[in-house]
C-alpha atoms as a PDB file:
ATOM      1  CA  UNK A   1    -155.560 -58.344-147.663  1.00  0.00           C
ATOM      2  CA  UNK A   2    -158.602 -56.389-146.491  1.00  0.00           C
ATOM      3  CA  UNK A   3    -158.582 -52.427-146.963  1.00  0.00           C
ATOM      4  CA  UNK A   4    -156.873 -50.517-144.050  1.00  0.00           C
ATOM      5  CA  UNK A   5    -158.917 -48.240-141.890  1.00  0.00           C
ATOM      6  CA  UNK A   6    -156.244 -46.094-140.798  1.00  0.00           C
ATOM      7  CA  UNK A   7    -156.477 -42.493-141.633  1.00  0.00           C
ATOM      8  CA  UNK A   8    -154.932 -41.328-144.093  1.00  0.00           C
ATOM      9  CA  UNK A   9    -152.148 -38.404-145.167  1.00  0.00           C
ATOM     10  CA  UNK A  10    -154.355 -36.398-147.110  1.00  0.00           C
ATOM     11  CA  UNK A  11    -157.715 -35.372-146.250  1.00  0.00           C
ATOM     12  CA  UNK A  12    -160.039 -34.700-149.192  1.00  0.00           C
ATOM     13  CA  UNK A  13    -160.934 -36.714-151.818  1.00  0.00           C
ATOM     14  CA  UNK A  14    -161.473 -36.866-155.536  1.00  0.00           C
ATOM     15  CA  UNK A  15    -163.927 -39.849-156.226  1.00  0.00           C
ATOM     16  CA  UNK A  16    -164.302 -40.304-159.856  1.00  0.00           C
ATOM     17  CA  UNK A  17    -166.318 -43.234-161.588  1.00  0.00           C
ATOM     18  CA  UNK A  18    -166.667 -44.463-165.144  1.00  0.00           C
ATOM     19  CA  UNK A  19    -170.440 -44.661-166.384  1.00  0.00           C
ATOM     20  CA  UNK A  20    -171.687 -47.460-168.522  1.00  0.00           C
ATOM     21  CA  UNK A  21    -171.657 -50.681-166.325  1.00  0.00           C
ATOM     22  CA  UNK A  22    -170.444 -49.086-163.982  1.00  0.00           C
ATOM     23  CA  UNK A  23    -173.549 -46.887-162.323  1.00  0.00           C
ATOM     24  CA  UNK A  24    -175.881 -47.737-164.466  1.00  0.00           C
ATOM     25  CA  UNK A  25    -176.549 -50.976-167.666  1.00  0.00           C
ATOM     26  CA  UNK A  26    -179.104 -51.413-170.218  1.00  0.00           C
ATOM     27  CA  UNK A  27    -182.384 -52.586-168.834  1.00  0.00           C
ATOM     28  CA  UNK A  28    -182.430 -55.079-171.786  1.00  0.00           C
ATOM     29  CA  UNK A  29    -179.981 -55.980-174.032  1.00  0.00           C
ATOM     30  CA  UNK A  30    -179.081 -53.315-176.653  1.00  0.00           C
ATOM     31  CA  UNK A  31    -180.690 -55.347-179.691  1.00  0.00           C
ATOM     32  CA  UNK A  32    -183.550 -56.084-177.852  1.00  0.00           C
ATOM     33  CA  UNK A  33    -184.716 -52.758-177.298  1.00  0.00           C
ATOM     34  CA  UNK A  34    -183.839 -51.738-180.957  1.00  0.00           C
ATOM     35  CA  UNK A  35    -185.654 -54.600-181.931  1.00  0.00           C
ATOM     36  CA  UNK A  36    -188.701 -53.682-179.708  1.00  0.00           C
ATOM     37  CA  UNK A  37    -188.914 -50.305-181.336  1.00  0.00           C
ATOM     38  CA  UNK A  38    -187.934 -51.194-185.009  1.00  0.00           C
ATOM     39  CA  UNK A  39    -190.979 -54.215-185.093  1.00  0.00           C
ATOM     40  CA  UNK A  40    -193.488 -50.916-183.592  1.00  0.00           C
ATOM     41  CA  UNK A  41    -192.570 -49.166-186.657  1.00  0.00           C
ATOM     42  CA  UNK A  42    -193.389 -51.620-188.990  1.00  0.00           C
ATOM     43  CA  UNK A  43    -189.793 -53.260-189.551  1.00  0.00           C
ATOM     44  CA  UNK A  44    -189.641 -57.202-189.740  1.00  0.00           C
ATOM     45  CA  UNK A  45    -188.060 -60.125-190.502  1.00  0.00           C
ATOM     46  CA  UNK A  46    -185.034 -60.111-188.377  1.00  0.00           C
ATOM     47  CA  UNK A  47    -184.276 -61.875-184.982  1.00  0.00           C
ATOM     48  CA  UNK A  48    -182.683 -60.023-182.142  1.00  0.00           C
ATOM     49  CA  UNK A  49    -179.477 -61.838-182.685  1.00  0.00           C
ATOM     50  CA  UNK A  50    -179.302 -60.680-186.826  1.00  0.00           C
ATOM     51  CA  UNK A  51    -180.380 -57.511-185.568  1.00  0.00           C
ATOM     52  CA  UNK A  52    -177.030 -57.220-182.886  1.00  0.00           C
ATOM     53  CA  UNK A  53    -174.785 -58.587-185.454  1.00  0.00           C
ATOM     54  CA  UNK A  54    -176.124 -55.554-187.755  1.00  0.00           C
ATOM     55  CA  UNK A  55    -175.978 -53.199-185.035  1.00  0.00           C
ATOM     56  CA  UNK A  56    -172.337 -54.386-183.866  1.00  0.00           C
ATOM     57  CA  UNK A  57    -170.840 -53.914-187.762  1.00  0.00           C
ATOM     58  CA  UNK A  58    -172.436 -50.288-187.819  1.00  0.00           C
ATOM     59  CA  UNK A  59    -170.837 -49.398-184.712  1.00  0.00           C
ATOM     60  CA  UNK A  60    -167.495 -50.546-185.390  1.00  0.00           C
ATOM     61  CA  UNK A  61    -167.712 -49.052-188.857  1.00  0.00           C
ATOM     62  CA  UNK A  62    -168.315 -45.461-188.000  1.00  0.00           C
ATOM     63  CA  UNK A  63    -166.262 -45.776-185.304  1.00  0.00           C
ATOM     64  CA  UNK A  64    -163.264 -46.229-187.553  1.00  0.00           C
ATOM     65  CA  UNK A  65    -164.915 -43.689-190.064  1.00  0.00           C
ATOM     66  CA  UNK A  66    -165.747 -41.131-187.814  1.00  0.00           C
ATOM     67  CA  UNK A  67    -164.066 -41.865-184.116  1.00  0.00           C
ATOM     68  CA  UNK A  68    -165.096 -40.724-180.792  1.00  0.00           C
ATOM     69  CA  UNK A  69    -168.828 -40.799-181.616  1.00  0.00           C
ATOM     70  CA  UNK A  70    -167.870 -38.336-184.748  1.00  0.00           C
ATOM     71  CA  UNK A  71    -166.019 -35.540-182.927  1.00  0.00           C
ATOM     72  CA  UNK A  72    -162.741 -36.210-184.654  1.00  0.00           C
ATOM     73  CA  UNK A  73    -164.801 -35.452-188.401  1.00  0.00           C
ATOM     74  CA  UNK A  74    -166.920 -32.925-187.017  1.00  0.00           C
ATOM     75  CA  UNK A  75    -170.489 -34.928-186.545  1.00  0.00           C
ATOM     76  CA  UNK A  76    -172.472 -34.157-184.174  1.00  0.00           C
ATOM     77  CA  UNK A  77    -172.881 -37.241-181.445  1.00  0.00           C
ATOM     78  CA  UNK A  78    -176.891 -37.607-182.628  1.00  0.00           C
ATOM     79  CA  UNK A  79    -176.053 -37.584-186.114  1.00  0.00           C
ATOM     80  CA  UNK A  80    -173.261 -40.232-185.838  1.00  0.00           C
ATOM     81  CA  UNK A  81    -175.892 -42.264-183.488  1.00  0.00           C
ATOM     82  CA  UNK A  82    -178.419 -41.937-186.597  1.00  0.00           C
ATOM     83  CA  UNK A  83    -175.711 -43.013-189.103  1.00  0.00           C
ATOM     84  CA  UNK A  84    -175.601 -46.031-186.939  1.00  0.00           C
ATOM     85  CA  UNK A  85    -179.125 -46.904-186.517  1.00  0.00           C
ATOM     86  CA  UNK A  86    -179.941 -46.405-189.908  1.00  0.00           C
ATOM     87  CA  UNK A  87    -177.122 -48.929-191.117  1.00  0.00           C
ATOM     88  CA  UNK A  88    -178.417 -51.443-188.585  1.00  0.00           C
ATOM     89  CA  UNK A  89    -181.873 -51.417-189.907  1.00  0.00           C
ATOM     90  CA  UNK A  90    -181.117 -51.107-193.380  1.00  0.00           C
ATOM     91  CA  UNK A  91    -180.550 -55.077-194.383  1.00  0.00           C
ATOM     92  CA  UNK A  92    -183.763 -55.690-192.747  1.00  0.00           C
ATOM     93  CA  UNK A  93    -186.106 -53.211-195.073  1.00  0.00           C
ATOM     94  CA  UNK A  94    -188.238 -54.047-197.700  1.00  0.00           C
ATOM     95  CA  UNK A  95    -187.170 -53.249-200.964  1.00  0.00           C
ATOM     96  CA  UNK A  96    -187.201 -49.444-201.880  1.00  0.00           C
ATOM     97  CA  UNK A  97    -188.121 -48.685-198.306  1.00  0.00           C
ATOM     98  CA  UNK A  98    -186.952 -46.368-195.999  1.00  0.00           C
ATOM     99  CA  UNK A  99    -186.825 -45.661-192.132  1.00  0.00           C
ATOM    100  CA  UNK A 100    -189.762 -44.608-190.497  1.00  0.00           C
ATOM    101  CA  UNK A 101    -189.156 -41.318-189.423  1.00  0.00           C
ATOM    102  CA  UNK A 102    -189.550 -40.988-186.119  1.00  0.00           C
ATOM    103  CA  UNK A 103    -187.344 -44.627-185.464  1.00  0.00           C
ATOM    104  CA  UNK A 104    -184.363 -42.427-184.798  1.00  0.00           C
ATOM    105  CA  UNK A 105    -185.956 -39.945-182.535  1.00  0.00           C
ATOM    106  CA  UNK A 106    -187.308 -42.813-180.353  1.00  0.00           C
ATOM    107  CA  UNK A 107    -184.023 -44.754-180.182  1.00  0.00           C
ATOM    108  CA  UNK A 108    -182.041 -41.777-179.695  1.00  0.00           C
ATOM    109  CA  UNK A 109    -184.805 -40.685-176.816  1.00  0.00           C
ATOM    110  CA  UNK A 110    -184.524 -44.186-175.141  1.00  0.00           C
ATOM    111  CA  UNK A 111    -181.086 -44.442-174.663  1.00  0.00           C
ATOM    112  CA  UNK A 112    -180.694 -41.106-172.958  1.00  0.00           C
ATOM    113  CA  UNK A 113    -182.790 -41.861-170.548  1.00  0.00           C
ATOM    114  CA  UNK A 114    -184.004 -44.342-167.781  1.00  0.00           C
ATOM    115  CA  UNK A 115    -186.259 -45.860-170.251  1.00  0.00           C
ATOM    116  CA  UNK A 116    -183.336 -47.777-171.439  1.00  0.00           C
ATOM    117  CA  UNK A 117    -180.571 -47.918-168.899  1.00  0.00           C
ATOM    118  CA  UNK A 118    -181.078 -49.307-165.022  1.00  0.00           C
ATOM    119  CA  UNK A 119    -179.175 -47.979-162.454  1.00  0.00           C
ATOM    120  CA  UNK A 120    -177.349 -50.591-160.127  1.00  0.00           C
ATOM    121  CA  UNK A 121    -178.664 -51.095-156.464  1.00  0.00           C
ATOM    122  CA  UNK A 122    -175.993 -49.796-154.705  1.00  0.00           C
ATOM    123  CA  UNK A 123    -175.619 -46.550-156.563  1.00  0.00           C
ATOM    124  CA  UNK A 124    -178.557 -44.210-155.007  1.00  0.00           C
ATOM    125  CA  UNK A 125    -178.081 -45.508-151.351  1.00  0.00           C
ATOM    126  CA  UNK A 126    -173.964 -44.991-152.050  1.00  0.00           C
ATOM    127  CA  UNK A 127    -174.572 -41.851-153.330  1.00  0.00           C
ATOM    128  CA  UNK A 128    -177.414 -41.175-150.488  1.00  0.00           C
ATOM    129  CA  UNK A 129    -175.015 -42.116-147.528  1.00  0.00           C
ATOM    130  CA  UNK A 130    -172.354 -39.264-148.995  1.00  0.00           C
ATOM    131  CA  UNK A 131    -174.842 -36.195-148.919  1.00  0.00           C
ATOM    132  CA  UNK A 132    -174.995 -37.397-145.262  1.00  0.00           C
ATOM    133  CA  UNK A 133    -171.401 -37.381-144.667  1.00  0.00           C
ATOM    134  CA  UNK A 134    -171.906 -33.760-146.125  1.00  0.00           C
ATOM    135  CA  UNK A 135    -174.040 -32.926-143.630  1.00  0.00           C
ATOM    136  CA  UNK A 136    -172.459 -34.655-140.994  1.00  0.00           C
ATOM    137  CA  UNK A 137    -169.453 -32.300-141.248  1.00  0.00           C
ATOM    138  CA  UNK A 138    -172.455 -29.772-140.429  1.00  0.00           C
ATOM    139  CA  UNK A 139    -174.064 -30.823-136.985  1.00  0.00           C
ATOM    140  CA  UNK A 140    -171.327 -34.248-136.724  1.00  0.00           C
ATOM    141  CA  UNK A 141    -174.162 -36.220-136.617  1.00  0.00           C
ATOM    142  CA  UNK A 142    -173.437 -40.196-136.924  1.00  0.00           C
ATOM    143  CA  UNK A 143    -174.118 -42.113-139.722  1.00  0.00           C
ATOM    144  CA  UNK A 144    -174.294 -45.282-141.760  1.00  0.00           C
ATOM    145  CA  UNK A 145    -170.569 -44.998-143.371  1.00  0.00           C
ATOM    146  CA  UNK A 146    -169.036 -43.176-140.358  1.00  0.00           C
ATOM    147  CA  UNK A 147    -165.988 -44.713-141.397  1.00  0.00           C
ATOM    148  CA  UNK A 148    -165.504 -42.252-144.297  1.00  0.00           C
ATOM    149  CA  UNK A 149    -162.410 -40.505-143.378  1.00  0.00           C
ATOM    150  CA  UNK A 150    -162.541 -37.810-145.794  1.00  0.00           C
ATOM    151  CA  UNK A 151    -162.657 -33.974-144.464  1.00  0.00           C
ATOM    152  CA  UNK A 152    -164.641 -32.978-148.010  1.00  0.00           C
ATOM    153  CA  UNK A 153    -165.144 -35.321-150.754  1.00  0.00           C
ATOM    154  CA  UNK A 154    -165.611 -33.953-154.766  1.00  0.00           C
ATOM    155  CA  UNK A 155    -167.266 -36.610-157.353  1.00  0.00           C
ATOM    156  CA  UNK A 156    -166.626 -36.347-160.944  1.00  0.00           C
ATOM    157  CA  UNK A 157    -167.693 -38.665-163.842  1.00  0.00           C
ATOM    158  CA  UNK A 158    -165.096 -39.945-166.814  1.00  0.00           C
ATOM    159  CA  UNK A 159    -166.303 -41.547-169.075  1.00  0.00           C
ATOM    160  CA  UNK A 160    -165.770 -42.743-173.053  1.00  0.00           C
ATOM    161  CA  UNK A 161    -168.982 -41.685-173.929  1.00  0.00           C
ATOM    162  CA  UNK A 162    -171.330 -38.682-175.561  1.00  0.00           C
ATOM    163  CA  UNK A 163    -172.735 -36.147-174.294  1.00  0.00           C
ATOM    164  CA  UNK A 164    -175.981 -38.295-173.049  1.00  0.00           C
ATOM    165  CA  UNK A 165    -174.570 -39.524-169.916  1.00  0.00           C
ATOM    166  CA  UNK A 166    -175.591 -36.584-168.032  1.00  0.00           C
ATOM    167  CA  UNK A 167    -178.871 -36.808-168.825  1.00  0.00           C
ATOM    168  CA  UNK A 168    -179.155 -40.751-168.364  1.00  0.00           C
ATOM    169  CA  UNK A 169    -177.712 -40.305-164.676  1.00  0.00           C
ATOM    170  CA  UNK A 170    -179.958 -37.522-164.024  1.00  0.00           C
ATOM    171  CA  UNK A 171    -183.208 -39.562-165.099  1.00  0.00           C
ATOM    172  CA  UNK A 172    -182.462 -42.643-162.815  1.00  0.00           C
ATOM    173  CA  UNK A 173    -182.157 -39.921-159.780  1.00  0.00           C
ATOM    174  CA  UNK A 174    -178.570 -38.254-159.145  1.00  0.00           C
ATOM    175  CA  UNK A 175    -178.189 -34.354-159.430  1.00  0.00           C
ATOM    176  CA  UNK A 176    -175.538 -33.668-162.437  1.00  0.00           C
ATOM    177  CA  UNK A 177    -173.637 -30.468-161.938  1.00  0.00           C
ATOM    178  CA  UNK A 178    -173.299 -28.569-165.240  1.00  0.00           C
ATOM    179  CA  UNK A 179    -169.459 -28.847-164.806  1.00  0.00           C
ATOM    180  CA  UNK A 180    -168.144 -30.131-168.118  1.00  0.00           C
ATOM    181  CA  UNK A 181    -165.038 -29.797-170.233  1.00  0.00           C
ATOM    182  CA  UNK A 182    -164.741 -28.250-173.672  1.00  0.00           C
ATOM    183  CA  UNK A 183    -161.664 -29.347-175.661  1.00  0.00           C
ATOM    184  CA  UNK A 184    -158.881 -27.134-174.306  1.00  0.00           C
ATOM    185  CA  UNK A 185    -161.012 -25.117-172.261  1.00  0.00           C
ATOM    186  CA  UNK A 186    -163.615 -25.172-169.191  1.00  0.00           C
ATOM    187  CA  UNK A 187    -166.676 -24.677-168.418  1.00  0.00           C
ATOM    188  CA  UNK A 188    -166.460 -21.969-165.485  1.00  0.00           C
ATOM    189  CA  UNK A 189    -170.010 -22.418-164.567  1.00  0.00           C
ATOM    190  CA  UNK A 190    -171.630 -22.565-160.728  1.00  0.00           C
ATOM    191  CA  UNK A 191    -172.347 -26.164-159.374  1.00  0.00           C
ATOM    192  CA  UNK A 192    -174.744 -26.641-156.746  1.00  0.00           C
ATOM    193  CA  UNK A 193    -173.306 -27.421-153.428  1.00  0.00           C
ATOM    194  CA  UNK A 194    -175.844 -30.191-152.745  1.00  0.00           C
ATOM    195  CA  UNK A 195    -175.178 -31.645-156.319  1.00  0.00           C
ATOM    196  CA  UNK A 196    -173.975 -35.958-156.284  1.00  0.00           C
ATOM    197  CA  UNK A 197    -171.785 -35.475-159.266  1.00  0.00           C
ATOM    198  CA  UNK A 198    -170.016 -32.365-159.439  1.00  0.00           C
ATOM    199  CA  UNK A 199    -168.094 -32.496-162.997  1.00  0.00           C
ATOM    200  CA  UNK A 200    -168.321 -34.564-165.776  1.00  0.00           C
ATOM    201  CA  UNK A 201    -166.055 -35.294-168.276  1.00  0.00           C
ATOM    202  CA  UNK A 202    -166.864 -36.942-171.271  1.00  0.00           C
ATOM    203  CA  UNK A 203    -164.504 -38.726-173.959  1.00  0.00           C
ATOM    204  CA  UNK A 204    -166.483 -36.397-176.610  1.00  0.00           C
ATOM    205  CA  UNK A 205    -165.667 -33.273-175.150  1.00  0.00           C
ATOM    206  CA  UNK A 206    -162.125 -33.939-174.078  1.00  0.00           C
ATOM    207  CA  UNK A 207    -161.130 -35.147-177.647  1.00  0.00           C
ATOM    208  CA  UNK A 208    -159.555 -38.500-176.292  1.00  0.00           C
ATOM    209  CA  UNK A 209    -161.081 -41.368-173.845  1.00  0.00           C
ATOM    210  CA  UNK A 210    -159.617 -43.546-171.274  1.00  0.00           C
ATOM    211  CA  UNK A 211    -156.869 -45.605-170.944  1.00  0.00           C
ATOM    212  CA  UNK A 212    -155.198 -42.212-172.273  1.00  0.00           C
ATOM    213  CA  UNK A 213    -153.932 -40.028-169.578  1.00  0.00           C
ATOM    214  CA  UNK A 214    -155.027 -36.721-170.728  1.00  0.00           C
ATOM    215  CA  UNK A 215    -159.010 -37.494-169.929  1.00  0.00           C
ATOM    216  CA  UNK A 216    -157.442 -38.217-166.548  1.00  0.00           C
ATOM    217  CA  UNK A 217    -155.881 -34.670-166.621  1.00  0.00           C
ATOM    218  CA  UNK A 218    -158.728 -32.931-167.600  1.00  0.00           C
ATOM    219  CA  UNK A 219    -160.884 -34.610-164.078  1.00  0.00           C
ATOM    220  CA  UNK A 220    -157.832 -32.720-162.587  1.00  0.00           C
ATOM    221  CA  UNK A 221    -158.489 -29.596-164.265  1.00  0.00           C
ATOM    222  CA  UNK A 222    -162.237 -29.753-163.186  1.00  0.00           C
ATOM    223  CA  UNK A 223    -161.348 -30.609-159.566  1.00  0.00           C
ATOM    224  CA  UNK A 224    -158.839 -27.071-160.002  1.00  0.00           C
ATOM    225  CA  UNK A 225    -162.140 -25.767-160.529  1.00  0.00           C
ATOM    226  CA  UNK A 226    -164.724 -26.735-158.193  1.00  0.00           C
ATOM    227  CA  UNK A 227    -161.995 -25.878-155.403  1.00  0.00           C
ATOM    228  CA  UNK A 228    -160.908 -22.154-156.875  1.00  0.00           C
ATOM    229  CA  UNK A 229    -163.236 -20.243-154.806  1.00  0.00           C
ATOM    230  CA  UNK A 230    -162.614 -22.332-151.609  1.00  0.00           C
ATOM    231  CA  UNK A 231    -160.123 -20.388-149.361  1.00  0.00           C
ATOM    232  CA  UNK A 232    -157.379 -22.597-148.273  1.00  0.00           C
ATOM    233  CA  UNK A 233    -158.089 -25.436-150.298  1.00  0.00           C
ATOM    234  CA  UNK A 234    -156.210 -26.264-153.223  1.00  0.00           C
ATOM    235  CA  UNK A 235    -156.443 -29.179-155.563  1.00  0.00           C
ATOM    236  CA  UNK A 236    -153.320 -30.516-154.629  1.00  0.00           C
ATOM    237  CA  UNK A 237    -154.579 -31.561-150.862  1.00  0.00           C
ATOM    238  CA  UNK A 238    -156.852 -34.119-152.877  1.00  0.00           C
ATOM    239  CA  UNK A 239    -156.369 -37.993-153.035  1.00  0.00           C
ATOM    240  CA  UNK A 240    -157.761 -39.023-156.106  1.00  0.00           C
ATOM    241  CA  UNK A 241    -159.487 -42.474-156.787  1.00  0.00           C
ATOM    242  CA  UNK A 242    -161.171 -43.898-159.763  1.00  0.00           C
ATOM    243  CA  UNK A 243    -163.431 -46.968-159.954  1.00  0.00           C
ATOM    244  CA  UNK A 244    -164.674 -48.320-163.039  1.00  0.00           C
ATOM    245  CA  UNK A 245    -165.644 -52.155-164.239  1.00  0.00           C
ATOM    246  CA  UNK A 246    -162.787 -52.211-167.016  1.00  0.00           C
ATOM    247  CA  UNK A 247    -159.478 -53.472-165.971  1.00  0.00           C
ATOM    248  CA  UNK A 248    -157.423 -51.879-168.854  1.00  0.00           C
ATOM    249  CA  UNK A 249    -158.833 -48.874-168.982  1.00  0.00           C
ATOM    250  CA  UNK A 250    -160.446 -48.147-165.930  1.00  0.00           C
ATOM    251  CA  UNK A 251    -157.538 -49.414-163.577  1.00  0.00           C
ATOM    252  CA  UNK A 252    -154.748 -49.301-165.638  1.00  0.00           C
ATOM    253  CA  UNK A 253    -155.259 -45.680-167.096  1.00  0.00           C
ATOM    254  CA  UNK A 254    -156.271 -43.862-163.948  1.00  0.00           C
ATOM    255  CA  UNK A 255    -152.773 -45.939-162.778  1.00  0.00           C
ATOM    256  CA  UNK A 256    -150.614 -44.854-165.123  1.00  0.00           C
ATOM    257  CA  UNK A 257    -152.175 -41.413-165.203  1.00  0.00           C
ATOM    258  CA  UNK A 258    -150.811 -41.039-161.230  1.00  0.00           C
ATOM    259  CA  UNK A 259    -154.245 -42.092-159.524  1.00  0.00           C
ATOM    260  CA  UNK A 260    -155.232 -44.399-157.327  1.00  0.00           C
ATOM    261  CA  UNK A 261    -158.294 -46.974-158.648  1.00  0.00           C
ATOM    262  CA  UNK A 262    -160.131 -49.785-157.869  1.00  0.00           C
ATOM    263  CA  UNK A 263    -161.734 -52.122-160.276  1.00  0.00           C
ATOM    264  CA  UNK A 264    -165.672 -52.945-159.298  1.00  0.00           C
ATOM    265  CA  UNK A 265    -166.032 -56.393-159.970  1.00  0.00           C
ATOM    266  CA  UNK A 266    -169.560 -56.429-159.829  1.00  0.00           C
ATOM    267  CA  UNK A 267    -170.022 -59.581-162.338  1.00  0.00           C
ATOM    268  CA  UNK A 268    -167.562 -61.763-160.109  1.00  0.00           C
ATOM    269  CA  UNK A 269    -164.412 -62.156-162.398  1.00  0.00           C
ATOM    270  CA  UNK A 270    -161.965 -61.907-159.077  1.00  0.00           C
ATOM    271  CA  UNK A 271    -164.728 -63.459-156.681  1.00  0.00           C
ATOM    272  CA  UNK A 272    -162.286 -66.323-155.978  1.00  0.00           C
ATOM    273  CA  UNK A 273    -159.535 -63.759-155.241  1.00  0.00           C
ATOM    274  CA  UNK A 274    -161.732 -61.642-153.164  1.00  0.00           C
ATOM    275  CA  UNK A 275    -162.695 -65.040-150.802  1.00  0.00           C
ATOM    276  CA  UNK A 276    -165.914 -63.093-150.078  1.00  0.00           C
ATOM    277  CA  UNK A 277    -164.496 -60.481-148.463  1.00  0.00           C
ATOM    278  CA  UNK A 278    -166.734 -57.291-147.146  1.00  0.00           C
ATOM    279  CA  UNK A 279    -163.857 -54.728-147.100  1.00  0.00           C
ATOM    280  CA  UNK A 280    -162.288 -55.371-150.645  1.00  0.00           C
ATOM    281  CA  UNK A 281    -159.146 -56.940-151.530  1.00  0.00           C
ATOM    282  CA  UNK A 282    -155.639 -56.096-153.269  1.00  0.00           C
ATOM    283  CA  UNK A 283    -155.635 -58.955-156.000  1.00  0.00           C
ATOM    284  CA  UNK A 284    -152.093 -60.221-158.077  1.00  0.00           C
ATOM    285  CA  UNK A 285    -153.263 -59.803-161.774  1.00  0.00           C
ATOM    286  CA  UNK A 286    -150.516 -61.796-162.769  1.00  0.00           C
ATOM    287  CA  UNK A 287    -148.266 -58.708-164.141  1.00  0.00           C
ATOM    288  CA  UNK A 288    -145.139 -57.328-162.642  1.00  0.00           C
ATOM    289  CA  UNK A 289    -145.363 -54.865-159.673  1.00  0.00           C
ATOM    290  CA  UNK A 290    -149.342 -54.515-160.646  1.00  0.00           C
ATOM    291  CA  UNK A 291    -152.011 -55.531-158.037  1.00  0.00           C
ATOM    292  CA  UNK A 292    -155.022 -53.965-158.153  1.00  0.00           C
ATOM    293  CA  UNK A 293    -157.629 -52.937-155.323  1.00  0.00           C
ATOM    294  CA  UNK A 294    -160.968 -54.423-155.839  1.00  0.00           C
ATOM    295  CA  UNK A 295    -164.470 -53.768-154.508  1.00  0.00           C
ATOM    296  CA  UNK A 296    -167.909 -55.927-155.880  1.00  0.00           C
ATOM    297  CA  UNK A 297    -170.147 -52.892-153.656  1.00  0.00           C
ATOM    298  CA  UNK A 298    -169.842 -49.206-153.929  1.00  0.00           C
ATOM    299  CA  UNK A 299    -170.172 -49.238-149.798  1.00  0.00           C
ATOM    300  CA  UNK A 300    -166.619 -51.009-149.994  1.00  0.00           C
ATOM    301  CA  UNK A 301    -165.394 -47.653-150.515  1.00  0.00           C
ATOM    302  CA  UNK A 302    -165.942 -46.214-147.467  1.00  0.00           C
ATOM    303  CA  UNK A 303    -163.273 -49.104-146.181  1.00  0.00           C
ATOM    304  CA  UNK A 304    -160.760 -48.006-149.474  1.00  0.00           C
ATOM    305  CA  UNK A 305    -157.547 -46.219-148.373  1.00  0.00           C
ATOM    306  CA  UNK A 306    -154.569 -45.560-150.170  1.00  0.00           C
ATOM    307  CA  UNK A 307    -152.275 -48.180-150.338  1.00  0.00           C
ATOM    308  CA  UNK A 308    -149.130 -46.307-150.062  1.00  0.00           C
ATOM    309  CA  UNK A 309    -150.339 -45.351-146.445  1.00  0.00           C
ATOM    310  CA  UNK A 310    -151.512 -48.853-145.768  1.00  0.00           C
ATOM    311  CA  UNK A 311    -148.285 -50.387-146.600  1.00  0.00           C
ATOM    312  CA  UNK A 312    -146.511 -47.753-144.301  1.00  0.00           C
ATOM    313  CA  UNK A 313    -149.176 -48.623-141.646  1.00  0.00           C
ATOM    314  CA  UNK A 314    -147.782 -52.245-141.913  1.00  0.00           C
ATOM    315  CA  UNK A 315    -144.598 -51.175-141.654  1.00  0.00           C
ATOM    316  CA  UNK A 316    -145.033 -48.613-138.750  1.00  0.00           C
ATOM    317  CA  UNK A 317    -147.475 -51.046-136.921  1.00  0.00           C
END
């Protein structure tokens, strides 16, 4: 069935979204873009596929060796990233060669930045259409997602990721507060009130990554935060709702982790569920007592309610 439009019991929201594929993509395929940069420093005789293969094996070997993008053994995330590159390039050198130096420092520059990530469509205008729902709670002025019901609305980013996804978001045009976790502790640093993202919380910093509950937790913490000064308004008053492109760990783990979520299905895997729908749909994933909200726009969301208050509209209505 459609989303509800019904208002509902709580009035402020918590809108957190994962990252990679699901605001913004490679502009190319990974390889490709290695392989762009590794043939302008002189490195040859590979093709794109070898080259992904290589770069696939390095990435699943230091993951195992040094997990969480090296935070568990103490690497910096740069230095596990160069421990990577330089084990995909390796099988393609010449014989006593090394690296070119400054191959690292142009990957590493690429990929945290909108030279080699895209941001989807939807994202800016999304993101656009909630600064004026911001100021519409100035001067009430109308706008294009009127239908928002949400008194004040907080946006957070979790994600499995290093510490580059601020910077990537902030190059393809959103305004990253400096809000971030550290381990076991916070940040305590000012955010800007016009800022689109107003915490982030990183995998890398929290010391575990999604589906596990505690990165859910520590958006909680950050939302404690941004609200501490606010007279009145306490953390608790917040519906929270995470939307991500991963069914397990996305969905699932904000789920089990006592938030609501919806799975963007922007590459069409529940299209036939959805039967084209504008104003998403709750979709059977064939599990018991699981059904999962699903958008394919982020402009859905302004149609997204809770479903505990849309099934007690049904059954008051």
């Amino acid at each position: 069935m459609p989303f509800g439009v019904h208002n509902p019991s709580k009035r402020n929201l918590l809108l957190a979204f994962d990252a990679f594929d699901t605001l913004f993509t490679p502009r190319r395929p990974i390889a490709v873009q290695y392989g762009e940069i590794g043939r302008r420093h002189g490195i040859r005789g590979f093709s794109d596929e070898e080259l992904s293969k290589s770069f696939r094996a390095a990435f699943k070997k230091e993951s195992k060796e040094h997990p969480n993008y090296g935070k568990e053994t103490g690497l910096a995330a740069p230095e596990w990233w160069a421990k990577v590159i330089t084990q995909t390039f390796t099988p393609f050198l010449s014989h006593g060669n090394t690296l070119p130096n400054q191959l690292i420092p142009d990957l590493l520059h690429r990929f945290s930045s909108a030279e080699g990530y895209s941001i989807y469509p939807d994202v800016l205008p999304f993101f656009h259409q909630l600064r004026q729902v911001r100021e519409r709670t100035k001067d009430q002025a109308e706008d294009s997602i009127s239908k928002w019901p949400w008194n004040r609305t907080i946006v957070g980013i979790v994600t499995n990721s290093d510490d580059r996804v601020p910077d990537v978001l902030s190059s393809l045009g959103l305004s990253v507060g400096p809000r971030r976790v550290c381990g076991a502790t916070k940040t305590h640093v000012s955010a800007h009130e016009g800022d689109d993202v107003s915490f982030v919380v990183l995998s890398y910093d929290a010391g575990c990554g999604k589906p596990d509950r505690r990165i859910f937790e520590a958006a909680e913490e950050m939302l404690a935060e941004c609200v501490e000064d606010d007279e009145g308004v306490v953390a608790s008053e917040f519906e929270k709702l995470y939307v991500g492109d991963d069914l397990e760990k996305d969905v699932l783990g904000a789920e089990d982790a006592g938030w609501n979520a919806a799975l963007l299905d922007r590459k069409g895997q529940y299209a036939e569920a959805l039967h084209n729908k504008s104003q998403g749909e709750t979709v059977d994933i064939g599990r018991k007592d699981r059904k999962i909200d699903v958008v394919n726009d982020l402009h859905q969301l302004a149609y997204w309610r809770p479903r505990q208050s849309r099934e007690n509209s049904k059954r008051t209505g």
